[in-house]
C-alpha atoms as a PDB file:
ATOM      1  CA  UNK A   1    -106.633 -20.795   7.731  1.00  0.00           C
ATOM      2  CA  UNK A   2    -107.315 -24.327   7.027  1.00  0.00           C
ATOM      3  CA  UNK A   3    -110.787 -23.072   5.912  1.00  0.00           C
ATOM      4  CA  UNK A   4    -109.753 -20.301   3.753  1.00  0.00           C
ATOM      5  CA  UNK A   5    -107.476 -22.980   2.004  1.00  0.00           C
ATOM      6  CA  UNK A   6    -111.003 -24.945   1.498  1.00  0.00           C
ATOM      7  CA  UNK A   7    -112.901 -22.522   0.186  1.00  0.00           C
ATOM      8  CA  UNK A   8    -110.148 -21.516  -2.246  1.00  0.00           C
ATOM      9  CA  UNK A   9    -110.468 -25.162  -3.503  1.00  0.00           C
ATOM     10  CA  UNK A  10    -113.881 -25.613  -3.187  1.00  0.00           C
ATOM     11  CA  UNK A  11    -114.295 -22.154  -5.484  1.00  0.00           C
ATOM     12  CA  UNK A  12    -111.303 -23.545  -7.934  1.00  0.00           C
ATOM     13  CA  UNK A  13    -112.843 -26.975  -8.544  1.00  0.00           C
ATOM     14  CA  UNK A  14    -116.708 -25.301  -9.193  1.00  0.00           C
ATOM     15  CA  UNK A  15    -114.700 -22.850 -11.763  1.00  0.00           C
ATOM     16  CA  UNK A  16    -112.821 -25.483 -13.276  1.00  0.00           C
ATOM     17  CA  UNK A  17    -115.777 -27.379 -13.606  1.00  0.00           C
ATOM     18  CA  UNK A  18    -117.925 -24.727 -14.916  1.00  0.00           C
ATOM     19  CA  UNK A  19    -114.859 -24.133 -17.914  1.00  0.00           C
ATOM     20  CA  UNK A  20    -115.806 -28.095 -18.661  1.00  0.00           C
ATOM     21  CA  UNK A  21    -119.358 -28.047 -18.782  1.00  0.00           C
ATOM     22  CA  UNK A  22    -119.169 -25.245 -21.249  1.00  0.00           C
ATOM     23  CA  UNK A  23    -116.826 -26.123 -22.922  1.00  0.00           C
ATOM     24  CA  UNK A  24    -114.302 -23.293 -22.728  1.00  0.00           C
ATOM     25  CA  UNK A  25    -111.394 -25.736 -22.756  1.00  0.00           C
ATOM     26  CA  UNK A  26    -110.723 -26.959 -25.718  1.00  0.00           C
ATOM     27  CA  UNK A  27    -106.730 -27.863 -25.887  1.00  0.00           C
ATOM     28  CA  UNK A  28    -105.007 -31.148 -25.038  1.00  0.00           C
ATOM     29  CA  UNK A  29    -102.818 -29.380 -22.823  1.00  0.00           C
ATOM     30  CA  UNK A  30    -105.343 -27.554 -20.938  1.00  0.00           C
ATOM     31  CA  UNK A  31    -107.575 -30.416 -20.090  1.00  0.00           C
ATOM     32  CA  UNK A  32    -104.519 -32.825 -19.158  1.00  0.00           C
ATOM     33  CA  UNK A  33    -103.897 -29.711 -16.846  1.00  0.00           C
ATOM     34  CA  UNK A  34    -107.291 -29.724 -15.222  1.00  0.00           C
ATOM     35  CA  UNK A  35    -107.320 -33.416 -15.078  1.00  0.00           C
ATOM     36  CA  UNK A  36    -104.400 -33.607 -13.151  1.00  0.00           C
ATOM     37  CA  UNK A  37    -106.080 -31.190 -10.446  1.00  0.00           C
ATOM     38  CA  UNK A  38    -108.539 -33.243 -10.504  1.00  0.00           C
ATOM     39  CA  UNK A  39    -106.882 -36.328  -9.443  1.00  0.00           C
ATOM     40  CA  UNK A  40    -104.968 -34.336  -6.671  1.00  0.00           C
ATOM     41  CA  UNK A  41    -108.318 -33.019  -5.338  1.00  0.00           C
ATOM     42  CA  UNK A  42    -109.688 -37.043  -5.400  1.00  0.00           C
ATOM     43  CA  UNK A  43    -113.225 -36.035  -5.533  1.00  0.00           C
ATOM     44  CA  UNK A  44    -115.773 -37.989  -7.700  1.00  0.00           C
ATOM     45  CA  UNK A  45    -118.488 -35.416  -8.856  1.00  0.00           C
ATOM     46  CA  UNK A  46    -115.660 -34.415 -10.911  1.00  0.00           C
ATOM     47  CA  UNK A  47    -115.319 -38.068 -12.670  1.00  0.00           C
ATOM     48  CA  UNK A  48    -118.761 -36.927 -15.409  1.00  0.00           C
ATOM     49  CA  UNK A  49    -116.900 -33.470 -16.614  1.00  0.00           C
ATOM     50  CA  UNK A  50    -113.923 -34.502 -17.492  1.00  0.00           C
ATOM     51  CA  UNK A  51    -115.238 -37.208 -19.405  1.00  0.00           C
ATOM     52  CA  UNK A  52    -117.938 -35.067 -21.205  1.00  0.00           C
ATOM     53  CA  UNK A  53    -114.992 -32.353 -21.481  1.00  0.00           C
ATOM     54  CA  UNK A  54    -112.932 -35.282 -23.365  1.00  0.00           C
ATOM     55  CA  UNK A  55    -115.815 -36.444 -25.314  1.00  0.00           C
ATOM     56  CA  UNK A  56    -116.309 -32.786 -26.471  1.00  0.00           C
ATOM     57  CA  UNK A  57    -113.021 -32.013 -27.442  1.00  0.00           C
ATOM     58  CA  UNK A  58    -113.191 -35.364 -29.202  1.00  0.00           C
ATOM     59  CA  UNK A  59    -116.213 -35.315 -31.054  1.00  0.00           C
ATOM     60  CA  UNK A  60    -116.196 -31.323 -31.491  1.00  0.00           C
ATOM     61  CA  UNK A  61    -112.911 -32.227 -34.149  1.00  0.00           C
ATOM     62  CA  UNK A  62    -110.863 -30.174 -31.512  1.00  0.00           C
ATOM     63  CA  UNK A  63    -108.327 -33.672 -31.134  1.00  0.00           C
ATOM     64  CA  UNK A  64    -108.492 -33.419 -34.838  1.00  0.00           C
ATOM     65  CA  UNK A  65    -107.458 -29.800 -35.599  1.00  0.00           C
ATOM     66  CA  UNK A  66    -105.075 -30.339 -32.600  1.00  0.00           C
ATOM     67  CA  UNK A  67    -103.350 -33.277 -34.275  1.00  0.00           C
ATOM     68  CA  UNK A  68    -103.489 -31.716 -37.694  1.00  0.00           C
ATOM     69  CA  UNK A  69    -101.680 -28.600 -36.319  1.00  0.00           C
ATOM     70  CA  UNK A  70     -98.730 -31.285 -35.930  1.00  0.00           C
ATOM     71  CA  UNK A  71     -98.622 -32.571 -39.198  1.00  0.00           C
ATOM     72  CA  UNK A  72     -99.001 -29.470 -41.577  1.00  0.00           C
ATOM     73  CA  UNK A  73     -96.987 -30.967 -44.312  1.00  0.00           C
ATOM     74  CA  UNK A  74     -98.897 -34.183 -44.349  1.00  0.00           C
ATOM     75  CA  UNK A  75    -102.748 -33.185 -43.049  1.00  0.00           C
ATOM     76  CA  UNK A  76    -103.727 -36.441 -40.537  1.00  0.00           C
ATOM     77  CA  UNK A  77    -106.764 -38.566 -42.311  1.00  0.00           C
ATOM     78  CA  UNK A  78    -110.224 -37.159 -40.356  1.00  0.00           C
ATOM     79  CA  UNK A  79    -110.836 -41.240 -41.674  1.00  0.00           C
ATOM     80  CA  UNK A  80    -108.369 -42.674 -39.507  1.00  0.00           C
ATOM     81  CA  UNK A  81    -110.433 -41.155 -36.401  1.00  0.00           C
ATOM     82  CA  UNK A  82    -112.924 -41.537 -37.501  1.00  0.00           C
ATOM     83  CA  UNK A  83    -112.257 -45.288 -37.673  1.00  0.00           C
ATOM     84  CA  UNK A  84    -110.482 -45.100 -33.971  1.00  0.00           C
ATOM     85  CA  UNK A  85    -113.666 -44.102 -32.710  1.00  0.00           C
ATOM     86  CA  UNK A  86    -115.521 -46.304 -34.062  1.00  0.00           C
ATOM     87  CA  UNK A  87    -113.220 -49.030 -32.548  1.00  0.00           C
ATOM     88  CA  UNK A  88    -112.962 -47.759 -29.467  1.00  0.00           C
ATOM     89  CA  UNK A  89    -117.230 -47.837 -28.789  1.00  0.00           C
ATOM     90  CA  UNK A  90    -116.855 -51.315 -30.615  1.00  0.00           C
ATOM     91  CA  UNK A  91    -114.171 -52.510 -27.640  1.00  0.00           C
ATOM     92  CA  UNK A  92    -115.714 -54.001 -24.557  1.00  0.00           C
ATOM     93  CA  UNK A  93    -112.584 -53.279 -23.035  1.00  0.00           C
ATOM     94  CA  UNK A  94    -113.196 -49.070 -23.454  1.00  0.00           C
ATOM     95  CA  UNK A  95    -114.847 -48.672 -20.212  1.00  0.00           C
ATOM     96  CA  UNK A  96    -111.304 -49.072 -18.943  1.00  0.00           C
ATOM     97  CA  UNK A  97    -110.220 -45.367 -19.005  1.00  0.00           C
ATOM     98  CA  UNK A  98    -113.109 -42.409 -18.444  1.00  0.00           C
ATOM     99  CA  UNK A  99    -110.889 -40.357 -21.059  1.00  0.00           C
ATOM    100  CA  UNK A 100    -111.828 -40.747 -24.520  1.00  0.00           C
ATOM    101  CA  UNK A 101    -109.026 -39.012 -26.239  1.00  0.00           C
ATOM    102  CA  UNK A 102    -106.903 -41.613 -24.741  1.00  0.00           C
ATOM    103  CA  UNK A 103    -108.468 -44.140 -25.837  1.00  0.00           C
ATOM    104  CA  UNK A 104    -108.500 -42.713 -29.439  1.00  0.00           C
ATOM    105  CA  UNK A 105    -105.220 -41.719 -29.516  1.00  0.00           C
ATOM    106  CA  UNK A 106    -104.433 -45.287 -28.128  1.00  0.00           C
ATOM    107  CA  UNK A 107    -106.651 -47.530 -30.265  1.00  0.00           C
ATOM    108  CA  UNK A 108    -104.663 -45.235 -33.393  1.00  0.00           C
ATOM    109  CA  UNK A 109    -101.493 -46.623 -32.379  1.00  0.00           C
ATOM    110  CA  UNK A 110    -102.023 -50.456 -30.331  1.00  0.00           C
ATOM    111  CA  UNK A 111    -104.385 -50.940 -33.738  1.00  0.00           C
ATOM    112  CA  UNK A 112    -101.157 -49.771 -35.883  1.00  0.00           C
ATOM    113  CA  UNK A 113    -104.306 -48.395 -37.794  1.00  0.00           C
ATOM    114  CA  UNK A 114    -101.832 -44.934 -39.527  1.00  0.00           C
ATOM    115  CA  UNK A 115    -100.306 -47.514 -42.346  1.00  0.00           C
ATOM    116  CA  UNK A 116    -102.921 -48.605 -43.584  1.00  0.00           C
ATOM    117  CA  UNK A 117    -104.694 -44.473 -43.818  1.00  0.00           C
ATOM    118  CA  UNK A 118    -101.297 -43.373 -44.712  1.00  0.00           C
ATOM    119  CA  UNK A 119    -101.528 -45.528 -47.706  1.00  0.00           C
ATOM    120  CA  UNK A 120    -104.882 -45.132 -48.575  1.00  0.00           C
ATOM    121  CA  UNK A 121    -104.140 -40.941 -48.669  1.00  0.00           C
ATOM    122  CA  UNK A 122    -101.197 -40.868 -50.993  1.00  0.00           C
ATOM    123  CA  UNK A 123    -103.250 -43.809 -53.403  1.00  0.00           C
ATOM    124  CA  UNK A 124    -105.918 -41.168 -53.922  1.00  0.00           C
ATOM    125  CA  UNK A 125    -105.542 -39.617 -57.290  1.00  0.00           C
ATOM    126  CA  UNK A 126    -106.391 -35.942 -55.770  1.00  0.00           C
ATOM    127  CA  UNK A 127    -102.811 -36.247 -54.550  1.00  0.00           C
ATOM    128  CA  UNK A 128    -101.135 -36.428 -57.319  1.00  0.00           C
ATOM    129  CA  UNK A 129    -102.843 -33.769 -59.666  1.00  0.00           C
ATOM    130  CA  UNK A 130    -105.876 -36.194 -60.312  1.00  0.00           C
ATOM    131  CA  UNK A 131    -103.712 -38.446 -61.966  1.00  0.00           C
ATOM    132  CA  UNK A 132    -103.050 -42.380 -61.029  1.00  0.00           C
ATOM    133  CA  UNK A 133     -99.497 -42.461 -59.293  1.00  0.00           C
ATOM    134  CA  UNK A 134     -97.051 -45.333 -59.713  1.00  0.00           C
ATOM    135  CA  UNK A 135     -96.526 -47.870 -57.120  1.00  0.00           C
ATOM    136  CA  UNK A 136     -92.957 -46.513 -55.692  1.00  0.00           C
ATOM    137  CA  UNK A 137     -94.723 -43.110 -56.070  1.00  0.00           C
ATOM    138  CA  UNK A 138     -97.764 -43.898 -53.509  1.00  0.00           C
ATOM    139  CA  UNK A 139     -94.980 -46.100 -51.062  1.00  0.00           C
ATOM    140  CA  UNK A 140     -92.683 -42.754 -51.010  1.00  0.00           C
ATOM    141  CA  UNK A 141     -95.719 -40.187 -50.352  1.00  0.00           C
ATOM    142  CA  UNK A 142     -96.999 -43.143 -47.851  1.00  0.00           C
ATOM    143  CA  UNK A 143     -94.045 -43.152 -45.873  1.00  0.00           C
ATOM    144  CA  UNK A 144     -93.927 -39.732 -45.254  1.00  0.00           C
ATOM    145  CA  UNK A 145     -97.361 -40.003 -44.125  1.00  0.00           C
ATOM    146  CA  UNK A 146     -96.154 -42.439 -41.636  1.00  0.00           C
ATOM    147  CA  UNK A 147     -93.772 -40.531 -40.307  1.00  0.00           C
ATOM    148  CA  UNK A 148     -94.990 -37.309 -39.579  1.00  0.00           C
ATOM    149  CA  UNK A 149     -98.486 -38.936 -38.513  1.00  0.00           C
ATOM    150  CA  UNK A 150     -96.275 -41.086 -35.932  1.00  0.00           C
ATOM    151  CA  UNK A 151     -94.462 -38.550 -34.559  1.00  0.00           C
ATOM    152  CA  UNK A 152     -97.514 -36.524 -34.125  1.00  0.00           C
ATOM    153  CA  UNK A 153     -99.221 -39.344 -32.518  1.00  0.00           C
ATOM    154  CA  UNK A 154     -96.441 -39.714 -30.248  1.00  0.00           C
ATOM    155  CA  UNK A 155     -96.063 -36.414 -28.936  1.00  0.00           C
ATOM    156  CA  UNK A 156     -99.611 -36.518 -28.109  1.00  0.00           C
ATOM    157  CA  UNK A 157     -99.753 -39.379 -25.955  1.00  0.00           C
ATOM    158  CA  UNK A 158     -96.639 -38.198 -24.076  1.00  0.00           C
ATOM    159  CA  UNK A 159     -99.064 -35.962 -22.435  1.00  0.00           C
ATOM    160  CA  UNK A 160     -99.824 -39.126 -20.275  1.00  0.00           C
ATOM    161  CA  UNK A 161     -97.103 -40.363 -17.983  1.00  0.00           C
ATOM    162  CA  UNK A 162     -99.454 -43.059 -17.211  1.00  0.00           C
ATOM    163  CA  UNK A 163    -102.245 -44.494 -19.390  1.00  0.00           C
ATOM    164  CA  UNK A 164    -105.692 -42.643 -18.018  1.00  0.00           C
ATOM    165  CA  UNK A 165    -107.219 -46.347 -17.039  1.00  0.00           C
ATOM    166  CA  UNK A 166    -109.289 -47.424 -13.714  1.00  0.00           C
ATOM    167  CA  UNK A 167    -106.083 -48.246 -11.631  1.00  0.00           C
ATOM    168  CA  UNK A 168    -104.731 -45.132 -12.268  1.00  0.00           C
ATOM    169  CA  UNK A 169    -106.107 -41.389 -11.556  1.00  0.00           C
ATOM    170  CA  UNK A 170    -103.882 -38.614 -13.363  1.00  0.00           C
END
């Protein structure tokens, strides 16, 4: 029996891992999933794709579209990731977690980085008709940026209990 039950896992963990590599995965949800079989099956050849899964769904705008499905009234700034990525291959201290979207989503929010897009957005003419908006105008559309952004950012990191980094494994 005990056999049987390693097969079964053996034959999971080369599926799960073959979803990963090509890249049939492509939702928060589903890769936290797989990451957290992952850590309960504690082997390392499985370390390389889940970060190249989180890379991909990274880099592939998938984090983006995902994020932006959360904030429909307010579309999150493609900029602001843009910059959070940058930061994050900028931060010696990166190498700490092998899951990129964590770090992203984590550099967004320890950098308080969604102010200063959120402002930058609802300045843009394009918002308002291509026409300059007042001050109070571009602090009102601002803060709504800031709050739907926020609470989008929020929900997403919730999908870690505990923050992906070398002393932890789930």
């Amino acid at each position: 029996m005990a056999v049987a039950n390693e097969c079964d896992r053996q034959a999971q963990k080369l599926a799960l891992i073959e979803a990963l590599n090509e890249h049939r995965v492509n939702t928060l949800s589903e890769l936290r999933r797989i990451e957290r079989i992952f850590a309960t099956l504690g082997s390392s050849d499985l370390t390389q794709p889940m970060t190249s899964a989180w890379m991909y769904y990274v880099n592939s705008n998938s984090l983006l579209a995902e994020i932006r499905s959360l904030t429909r009234h307010y579309p999150f700034s493609s900029e602001c990731l843009d910059e959070a990525k940058r930061r994050v291959h900028q931060d010696p201290a990166s190498n700490r977690s092998w899951n990129y979207c964590w770090l992203v989503l984590a550099k967004v929010h320890t950098d308080r980085m969604i102010p200063t897009y959120a402002r930058a957005q609802a300045s843009q003419p394009e918002m308002w008709g291509g026409r300059q908006p007042q001050p109070a105008q571009v602090d009102q559309l601002a803060a709504a940026f800031v709050k739907e952004w926020n609470s989008a950012l929020a929900q997403l990191l919730r999908y870690w209990e505990t923050p992906p980094t070398t002393r932890s494994h789930a």
